[in-house]
Protein backbone atom coordinates (compact mmCIF):
# COMPACT_ATOMS: atom_id res chain seq x y z
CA UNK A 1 -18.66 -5.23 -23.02
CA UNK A 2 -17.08 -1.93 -21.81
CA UNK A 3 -14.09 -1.65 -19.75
CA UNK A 4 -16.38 -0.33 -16.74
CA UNK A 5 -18.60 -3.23 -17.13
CA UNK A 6 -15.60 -6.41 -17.08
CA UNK A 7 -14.37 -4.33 -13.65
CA UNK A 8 -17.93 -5.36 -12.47
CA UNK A 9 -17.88 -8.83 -13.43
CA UNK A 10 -14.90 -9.38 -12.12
CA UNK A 11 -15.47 -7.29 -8.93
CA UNK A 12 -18.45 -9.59 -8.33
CA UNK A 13 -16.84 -13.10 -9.60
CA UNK A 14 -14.51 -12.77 -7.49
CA UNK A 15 -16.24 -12.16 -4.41
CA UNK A 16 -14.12 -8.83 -3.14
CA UNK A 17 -17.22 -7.99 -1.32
CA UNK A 18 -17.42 -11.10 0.53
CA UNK A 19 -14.08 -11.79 1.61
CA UNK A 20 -11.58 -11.24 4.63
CA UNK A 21 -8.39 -9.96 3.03
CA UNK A 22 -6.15 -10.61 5.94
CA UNK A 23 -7.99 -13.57 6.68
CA UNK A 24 -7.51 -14.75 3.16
CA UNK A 25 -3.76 -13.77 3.17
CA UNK A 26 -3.04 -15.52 6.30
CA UNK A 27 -4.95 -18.87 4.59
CA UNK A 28 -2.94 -18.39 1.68
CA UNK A 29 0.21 -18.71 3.92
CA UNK A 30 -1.12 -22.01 6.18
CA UNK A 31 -1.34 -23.65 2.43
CA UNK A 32 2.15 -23.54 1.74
CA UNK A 33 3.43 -26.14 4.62
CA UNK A 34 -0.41 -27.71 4.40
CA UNK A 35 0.42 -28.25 0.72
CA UNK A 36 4.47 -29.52 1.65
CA UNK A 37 3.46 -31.83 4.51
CA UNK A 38 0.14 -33.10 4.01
CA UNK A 39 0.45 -36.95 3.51
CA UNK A 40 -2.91 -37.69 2.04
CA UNK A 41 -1.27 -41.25 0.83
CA UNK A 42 -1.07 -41.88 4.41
CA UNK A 43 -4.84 -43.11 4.82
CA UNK A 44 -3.31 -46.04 2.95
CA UNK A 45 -0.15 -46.54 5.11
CA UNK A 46 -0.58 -48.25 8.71
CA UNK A 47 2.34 -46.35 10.12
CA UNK A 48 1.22 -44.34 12.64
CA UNK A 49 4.32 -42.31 12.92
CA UNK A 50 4.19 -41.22 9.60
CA UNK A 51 0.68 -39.29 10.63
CA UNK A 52 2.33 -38.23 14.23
CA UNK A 53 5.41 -36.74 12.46
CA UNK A 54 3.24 -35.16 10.17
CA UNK A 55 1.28 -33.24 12.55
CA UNK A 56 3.98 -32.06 14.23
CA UNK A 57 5.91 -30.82 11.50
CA UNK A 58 2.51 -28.83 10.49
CA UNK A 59 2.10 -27.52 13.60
CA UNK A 60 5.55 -26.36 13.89
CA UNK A 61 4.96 -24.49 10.33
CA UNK A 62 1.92 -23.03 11.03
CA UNK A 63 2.72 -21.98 14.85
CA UNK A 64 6.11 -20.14 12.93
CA UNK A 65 3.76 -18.49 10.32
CA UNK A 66 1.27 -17.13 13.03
CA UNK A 67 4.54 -16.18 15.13
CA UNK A 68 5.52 -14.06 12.05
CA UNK A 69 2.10 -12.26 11.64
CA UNK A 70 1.63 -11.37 15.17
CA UNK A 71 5.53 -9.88 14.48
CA UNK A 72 3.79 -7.90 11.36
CA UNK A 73 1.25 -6.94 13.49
CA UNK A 74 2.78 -5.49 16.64
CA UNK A 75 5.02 -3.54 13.67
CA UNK A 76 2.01 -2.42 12.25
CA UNK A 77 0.81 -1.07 15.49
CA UNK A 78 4.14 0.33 16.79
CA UNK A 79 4.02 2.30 13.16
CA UNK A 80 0.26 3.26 14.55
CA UNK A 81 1.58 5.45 17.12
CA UNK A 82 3.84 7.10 14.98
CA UNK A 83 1.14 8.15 12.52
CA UNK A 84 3.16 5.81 9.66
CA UNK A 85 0.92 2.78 9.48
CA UNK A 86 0.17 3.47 6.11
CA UNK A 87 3.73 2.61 5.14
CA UNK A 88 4.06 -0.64 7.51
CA UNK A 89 4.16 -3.77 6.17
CA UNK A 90 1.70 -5.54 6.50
CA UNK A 91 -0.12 -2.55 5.04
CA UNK A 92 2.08 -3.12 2.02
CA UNK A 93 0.67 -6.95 1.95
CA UNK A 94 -2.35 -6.48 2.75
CA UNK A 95 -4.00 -3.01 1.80
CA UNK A 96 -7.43 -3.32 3.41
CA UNK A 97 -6.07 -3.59 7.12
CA UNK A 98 -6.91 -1.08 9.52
CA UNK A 99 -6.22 0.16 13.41
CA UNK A 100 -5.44 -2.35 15.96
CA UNK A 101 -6.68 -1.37 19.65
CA UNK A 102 -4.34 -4.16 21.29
CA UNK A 103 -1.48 -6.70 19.97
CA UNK A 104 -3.08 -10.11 18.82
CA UNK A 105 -1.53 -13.12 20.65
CA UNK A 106 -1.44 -14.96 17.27
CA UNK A 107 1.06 -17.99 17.93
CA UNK A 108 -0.23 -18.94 21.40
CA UNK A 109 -4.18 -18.76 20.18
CA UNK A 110 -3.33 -20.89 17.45
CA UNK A 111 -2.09 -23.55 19.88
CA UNK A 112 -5.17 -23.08 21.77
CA UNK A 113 -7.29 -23.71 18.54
CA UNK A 114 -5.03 -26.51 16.88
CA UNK A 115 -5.91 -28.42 20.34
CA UNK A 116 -10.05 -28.09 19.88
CA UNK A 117 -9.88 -28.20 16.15
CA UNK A 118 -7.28 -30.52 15.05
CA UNK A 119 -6.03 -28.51 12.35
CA UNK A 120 -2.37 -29.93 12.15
CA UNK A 121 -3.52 -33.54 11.66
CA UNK A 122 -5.72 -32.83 8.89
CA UNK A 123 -4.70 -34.55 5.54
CA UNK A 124 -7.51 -33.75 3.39
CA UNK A 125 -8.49 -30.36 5.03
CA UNK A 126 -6.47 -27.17 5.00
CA UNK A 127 -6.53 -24.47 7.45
CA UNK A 128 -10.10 -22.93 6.50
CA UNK A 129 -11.43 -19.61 6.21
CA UNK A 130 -13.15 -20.21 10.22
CA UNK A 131 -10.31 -21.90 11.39
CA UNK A 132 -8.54 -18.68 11.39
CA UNK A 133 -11.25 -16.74 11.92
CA UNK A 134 -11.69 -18.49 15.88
CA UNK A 135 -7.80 -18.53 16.03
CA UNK A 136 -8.34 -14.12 15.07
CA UNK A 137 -11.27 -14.56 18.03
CA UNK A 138 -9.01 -16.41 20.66
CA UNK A 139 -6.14 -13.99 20.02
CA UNK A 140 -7.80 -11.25 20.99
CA UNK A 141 -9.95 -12.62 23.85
CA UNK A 142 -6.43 -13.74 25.00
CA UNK A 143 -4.83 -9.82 24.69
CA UNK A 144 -7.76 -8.49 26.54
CA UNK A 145 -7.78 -10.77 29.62
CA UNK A 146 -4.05 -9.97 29.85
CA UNK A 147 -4.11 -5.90 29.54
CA UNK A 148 -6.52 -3.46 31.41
CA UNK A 149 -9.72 -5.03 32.35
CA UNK A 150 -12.22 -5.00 29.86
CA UNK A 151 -15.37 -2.49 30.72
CA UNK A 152 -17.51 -2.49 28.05
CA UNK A 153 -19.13 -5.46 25.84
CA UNK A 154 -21.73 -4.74 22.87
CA UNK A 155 -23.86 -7.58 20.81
CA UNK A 156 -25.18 -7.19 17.95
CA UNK A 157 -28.59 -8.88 17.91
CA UNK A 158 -29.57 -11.15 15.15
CA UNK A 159 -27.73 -14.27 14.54
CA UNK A 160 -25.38 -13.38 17.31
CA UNK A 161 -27.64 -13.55 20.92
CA UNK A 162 -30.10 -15.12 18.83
CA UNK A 163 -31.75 -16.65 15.68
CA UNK A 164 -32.31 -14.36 12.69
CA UNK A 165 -35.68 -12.69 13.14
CA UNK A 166 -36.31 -14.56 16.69
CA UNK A 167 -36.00 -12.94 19.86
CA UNK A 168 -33.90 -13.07 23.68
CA UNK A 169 -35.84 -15.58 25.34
CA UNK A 170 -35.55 -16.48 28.90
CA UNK A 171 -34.03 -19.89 27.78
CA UNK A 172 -31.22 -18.68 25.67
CA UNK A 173 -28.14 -19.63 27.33
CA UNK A 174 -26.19 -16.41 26.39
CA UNK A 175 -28.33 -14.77 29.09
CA UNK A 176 -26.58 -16.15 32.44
CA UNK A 177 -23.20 -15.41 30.58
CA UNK A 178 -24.27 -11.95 30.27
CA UNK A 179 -25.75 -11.82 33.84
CA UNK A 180 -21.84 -12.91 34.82
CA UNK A 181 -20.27 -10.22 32.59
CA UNK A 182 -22.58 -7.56 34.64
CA UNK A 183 -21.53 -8.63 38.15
CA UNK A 184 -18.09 -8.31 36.87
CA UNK A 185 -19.00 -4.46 36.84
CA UNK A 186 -18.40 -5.21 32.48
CA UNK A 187 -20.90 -2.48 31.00
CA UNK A 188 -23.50 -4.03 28.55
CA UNK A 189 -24.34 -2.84 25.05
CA UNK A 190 -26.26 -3.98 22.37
CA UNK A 191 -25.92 -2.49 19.21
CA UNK A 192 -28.86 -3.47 16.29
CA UNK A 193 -29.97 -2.20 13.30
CA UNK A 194 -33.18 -2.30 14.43
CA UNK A 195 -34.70 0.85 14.32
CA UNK A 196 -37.48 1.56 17.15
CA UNK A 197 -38.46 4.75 18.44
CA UNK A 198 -40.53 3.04 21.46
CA UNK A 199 -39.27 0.94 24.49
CA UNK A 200 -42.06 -1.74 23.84
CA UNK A 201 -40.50 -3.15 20.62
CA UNK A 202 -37.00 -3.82 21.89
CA UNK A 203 -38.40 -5.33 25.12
CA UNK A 204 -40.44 -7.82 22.86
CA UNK A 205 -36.91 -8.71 21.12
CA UNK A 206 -34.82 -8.80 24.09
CA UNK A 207 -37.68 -9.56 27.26
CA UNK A 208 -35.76 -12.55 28.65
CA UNK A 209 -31.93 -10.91 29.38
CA UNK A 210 -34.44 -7.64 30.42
CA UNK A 211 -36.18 -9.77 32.67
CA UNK A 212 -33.26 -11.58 34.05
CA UNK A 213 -31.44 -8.33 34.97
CA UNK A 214 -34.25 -7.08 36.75
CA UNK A 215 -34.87 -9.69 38.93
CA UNK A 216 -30.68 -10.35 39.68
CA UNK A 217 -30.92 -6.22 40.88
CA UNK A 218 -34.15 -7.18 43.06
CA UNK A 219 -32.25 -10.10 44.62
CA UNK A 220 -29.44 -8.06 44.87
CA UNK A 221 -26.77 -10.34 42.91
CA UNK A 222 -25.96 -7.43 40.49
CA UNK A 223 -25.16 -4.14 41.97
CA UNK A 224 -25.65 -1.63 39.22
CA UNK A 225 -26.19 -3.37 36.32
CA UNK A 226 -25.51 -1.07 33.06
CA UNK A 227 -27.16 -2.01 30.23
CA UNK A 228 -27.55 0.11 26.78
CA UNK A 229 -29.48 -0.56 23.29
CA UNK A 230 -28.44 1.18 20.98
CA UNK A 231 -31.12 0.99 17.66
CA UNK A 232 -30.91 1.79 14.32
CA UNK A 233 -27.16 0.94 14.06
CA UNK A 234 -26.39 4.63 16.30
CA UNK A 235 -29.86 6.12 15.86
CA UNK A 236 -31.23 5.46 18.99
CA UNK A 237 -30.31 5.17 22.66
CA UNK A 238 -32.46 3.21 25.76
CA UNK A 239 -30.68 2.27 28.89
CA UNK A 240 -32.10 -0.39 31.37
CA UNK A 241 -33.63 1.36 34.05
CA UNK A 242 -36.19 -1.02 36.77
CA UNK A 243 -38.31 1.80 37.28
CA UNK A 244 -39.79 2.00 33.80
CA UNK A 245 -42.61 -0.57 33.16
CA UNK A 246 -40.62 -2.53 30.13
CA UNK A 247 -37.05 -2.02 32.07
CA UNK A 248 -35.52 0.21 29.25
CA UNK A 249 -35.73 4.14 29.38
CA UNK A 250 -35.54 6.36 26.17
CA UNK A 251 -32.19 8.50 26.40
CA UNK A 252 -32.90 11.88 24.03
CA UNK A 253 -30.69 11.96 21.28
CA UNK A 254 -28.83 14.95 22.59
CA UNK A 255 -27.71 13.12 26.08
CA UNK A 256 -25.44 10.67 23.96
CA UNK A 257 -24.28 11.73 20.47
CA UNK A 258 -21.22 12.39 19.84
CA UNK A 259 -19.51 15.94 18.74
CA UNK A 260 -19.08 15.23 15.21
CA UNK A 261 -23.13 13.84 14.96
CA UNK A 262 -24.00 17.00 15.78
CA UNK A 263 -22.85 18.88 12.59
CA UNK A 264 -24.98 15.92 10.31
CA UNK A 265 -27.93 18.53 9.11
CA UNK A 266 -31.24 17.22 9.18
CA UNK A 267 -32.10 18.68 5.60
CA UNK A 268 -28.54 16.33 4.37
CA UNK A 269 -29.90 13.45 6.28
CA UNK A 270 -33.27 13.30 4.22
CA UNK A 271 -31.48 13.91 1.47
CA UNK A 272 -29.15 11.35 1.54
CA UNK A 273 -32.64 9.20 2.39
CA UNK A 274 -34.45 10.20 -0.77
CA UNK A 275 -31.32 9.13 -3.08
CA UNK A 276 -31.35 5.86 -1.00
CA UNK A 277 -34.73 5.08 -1.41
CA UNK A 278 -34.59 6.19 -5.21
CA UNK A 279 -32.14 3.33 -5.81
CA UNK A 280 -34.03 0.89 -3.76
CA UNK A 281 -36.91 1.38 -6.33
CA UNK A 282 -34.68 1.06 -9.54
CA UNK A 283 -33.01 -2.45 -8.19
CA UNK A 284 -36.95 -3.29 -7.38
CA UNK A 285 -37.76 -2.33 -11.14
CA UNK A 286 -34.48 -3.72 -12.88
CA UNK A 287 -34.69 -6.81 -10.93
CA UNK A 288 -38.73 -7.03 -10.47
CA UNK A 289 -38.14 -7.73 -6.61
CA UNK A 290 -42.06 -7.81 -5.07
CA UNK A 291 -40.66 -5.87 -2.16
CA UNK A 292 -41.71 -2.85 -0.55
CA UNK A 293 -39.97 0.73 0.69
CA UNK A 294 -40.26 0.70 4.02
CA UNK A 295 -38.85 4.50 5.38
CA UNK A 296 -38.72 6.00 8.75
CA UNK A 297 -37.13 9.05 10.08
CA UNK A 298 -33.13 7.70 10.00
CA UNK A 299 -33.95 4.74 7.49
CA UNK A 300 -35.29 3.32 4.29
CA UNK A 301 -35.31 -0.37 3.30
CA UNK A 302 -36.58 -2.68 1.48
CA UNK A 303 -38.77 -5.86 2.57
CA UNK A 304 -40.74 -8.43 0.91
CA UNK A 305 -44.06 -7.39 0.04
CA UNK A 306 -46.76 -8.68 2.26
CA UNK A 307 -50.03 -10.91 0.61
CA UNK A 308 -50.27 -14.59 -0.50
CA UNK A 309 -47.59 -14.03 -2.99
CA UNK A 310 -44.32 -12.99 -0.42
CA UNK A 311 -41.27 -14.84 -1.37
CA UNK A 312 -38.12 -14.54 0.24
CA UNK A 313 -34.75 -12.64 -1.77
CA UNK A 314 -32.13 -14.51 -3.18
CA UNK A 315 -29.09 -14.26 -1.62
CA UNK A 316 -28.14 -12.25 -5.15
CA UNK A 317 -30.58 -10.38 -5.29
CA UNK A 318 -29.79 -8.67 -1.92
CA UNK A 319 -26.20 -8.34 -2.56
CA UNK A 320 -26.99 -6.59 -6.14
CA UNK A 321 -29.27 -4.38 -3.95
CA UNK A 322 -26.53 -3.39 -1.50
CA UNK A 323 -23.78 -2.82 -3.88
CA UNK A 324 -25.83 -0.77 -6.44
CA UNK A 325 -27.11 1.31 -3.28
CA UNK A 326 -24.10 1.78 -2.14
CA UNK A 327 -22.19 2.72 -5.03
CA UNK A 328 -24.95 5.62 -5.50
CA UNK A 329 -25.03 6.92 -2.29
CA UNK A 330 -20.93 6.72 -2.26
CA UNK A 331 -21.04 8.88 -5.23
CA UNK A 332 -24.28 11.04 -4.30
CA UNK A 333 -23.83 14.60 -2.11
CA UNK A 334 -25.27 13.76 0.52
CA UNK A 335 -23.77 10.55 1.08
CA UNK A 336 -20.06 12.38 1.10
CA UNK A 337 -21.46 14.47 3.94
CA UNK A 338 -23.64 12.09 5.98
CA UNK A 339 -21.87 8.50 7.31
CA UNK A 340 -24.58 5.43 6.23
CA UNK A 341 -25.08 1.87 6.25
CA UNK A 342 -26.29 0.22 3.22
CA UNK A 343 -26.53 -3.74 4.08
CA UNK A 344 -27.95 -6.86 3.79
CA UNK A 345 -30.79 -8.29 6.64
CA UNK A 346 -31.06 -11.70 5.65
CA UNK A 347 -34.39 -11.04 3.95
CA UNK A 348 -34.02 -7.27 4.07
CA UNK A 349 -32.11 -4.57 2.53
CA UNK A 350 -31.62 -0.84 4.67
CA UNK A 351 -30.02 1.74 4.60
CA UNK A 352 -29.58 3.30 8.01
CA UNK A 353 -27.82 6.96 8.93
CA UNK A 354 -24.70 6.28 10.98
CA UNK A 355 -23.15 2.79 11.47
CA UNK A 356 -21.72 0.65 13.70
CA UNK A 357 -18.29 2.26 14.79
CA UNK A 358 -20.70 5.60 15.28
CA UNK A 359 -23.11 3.24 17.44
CA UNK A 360 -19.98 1.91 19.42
CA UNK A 361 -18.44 4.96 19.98
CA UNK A 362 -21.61 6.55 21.60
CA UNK A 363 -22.03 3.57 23.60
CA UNK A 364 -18.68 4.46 25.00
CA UNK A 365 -19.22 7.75 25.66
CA UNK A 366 -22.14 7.50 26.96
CA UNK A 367 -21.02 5.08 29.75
CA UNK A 368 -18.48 7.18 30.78
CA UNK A 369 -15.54 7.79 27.98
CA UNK A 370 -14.38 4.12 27.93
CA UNK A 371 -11.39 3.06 25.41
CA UNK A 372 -11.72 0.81 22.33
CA UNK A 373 -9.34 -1.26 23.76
CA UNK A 374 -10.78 -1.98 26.84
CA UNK A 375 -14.18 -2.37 24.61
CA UNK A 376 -15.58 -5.80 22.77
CA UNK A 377 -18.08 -5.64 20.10
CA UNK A 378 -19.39 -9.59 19.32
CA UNK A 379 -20.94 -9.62 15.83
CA UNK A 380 -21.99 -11.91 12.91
CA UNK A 381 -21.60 -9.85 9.70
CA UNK A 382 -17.63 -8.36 9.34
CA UNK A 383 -17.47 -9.13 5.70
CA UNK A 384 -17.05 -5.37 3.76
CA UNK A 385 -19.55 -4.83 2.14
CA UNK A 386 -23.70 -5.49 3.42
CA UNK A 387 -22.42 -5.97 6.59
CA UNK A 388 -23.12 -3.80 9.04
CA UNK A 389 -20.57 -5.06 12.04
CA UNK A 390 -18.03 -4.13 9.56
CA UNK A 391 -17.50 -0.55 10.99
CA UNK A 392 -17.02 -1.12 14.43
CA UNK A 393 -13.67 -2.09 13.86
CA UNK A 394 -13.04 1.43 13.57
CA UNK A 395 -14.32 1.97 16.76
CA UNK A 396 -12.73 -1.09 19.14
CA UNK A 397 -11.71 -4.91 19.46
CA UNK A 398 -14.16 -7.18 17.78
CA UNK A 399 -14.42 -10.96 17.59
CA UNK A 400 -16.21 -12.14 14.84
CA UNK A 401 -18.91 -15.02 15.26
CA UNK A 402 -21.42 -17.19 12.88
CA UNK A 403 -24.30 -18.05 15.47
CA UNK A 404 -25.70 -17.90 18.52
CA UNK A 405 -24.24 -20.89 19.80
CA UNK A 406 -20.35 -19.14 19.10
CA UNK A 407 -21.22 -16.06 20.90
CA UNK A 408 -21.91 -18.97 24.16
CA UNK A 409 -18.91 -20.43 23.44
CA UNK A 410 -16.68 -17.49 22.91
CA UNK A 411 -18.11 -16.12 26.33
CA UNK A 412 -17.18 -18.86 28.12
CA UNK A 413 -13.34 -18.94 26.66
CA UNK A 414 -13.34 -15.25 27.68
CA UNK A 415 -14.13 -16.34 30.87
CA UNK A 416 -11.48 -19.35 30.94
CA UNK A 417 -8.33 -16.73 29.61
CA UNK A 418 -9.52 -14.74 32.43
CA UNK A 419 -9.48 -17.07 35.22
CA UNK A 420 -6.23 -18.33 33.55
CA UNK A 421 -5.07 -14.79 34.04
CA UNK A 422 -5.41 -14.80 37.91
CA UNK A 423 -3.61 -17.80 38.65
CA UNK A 424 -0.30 -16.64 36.65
């Protein structure tokens, strides 16, 4: 095996592509005092102040640990402003951090977490991989209801308003959460890879909140409700309007994109489609996927072909698809001159022109020039690679969620920091 190929293997055993690295350094931390003052013998021991002292010697550790990483971080974003982030610290420690829109209120959302999720009297359990991820979540919910007043929220659709391949029913209890973020004057955005050119499909996917907005602007509960789709990751622009007989009115492209969109050349753009869609068809052939090329006008995919026969892709197979896309794409023409998404659907694979922090950013011009850190993006898919929330780090604050039921939860501790807020 060539030296190229072990990189591979090893690339891929490890899981690179499917990790948090500053998540995974700050887990890697929590173990030491998990690891030092853990009593696992104690499930044998009746003492009960054995387990109390225990868990508060933990939490003392880990609060001090999370004390020291919001310290690394505030550093890191001091350094920001100065143009020298690259040389801060916790750039040194971990490489793959980027831009920070506001300081993360590390030590204090820990608390907050350690409270709901008992993570200091754990014996068996260390600190997980979500643990921190919620106590990332609560940090910056907590930063944002303490600085300017947030202005602009944007969803990504599946798996985080709802169910992979379902659709915004009038049920879903995300919708009246919504309907309170929009008489707060909070602009709405939702921000999907899926690509429509016509109003009628995204009202079938999102009818319910559609519906619900409506009818609070009829019965005058909501002012001026602002509400923005934005398809096809930054493709595509529709803004609620009650006048239009499905609630959403196309926006031309040339209303809302952004000064450096306008210098991607159409003739690049179908370039960098025909190289996709070339290596779409050699990971169906090497792997014999029964899928089918699915292209549109910003787009080409891969789905599972359609008879008696359809099966569903492995989770492997749709990783191997993403990564061998994207490393030809990375190392194609076009795709040096034309920003693109290459990631995994669930059942899917596309690659879309544009991403996430491009779909953001429009979003936030096109509602009036707002800042990413008065802006939230709630997503489901931040890992780096065939994830397409990934980018819009780049482009504000993001909390990172696993289901529908987290983006309810998180909008109601939003709320709670908020209210918490006023009575200080």
């Amino acid at each position: 095996m060539g030296s190229y190929q072990r990189h591979w293997v090893k690339f891929y055993a490890l899981k690179t592509h499917r990790r948090d690295q500053l998540i995974e350094w700050i887990k890697g931390l929590l173990a030491v005092p998990f690891v030092l003052h853990s009593q696992p013998t104690a499930a044998y021991d009746e003492r009960k102040d054995v387990l109390t002292k225990m868990a508060t010697t933990a939490h003392r550790r880990y609060a001090e640990i999370m004390h020291d990483v919001e310290d690394l971080i505030n550093d890191h974003i001091a350094q920001q402003k100065r143009g020298t982030h690259g040389r801060s610290k916790l750039k040194l420690l971990v490489p793959s951090v980027g831009v920070f829109f506001t300081p993360l209120r590390l030590e204090e959302a820990f608390n907050f977490q350690d409270d709901r999720r008992r993570i200091s009297s754990r014996r068996f359990v260390p600190p997980s991989f979500n643990d921190i991820r919620l106590t990332l979540n609560s940090a910056q919910l907590m930063s944002l209801a303490r600085s300017k007043p947030v202005q602009l929220i944007t969803f990504d659709g599946d798996v985080t308003l709802y169910d992979d391949g379902d659709s915004l029913a009038e049920e879903n209890p995300v919708i009246p959460r919504i309907l309170r973020l929009l008489r707060q004057g909070i602009r709405i955005g939702i921000v999907t890879a899926a690509g429509y050119t016509d109003a009628k499909r995204y009202y079938e996917r999102l009818r319910g909140l559609l519906d619900e907005v409506t009818s609070a602007y009829i019965d005058d509960e909501i002012k001026d409700p602002k509400v923005v789709i934005v398809g096809g990751e930054s493709n595509y622009l529709f803004e609620w309007d009650d006048s239009e007989e499905r609630f959403l009115r196309h926006v031309p492209r040339k209303t809302w994109m952004l000064d450096e969109m306008r210098m991607w050349q159409e003739d690049d753009i179908q370039s960098l489609l025909d190289v996709a869609e070339g290596a779409l068809k050699e990971c169906i052939n090497n792997m014999q996927l029964s899928a089918e090329i699915v292209r549109k006008d910003r787009a080409v995919g891969i789905i599972p072909a359609t008879g008696p026969g359809k099966q569903k892709f492995t989770r492997e197979q749709l990783e191997e698809t993403v990564l061998v896309t994207q490393q030809i794409l990375d190392l194609s023409d076009p795709g040096k001159k034309i920003p693109f998404c290459a990631f995994n659907g669930g059942n899917d694979v596309f690659v879309d022109i544009g991403d996430k922090s491009w779909g953001v950013l429009s979003c936030q011009r096109y509602l009036g020039g707002i800042e990413g850190s008065r802006t939230l993006h709630i997503g489901d898919q931040f890992l780096s690679a065939g994830a397409n929330d990934f980018k819009a780090r780049l482009a504000c604050t993001t909390a990172w969620i696993a289901n529908p039921a987290e983006t309810v939860a998180l909008l109601d501790e939003f709320d709670l920091h908020c209210e918490n807020q006023k009575k200080r």
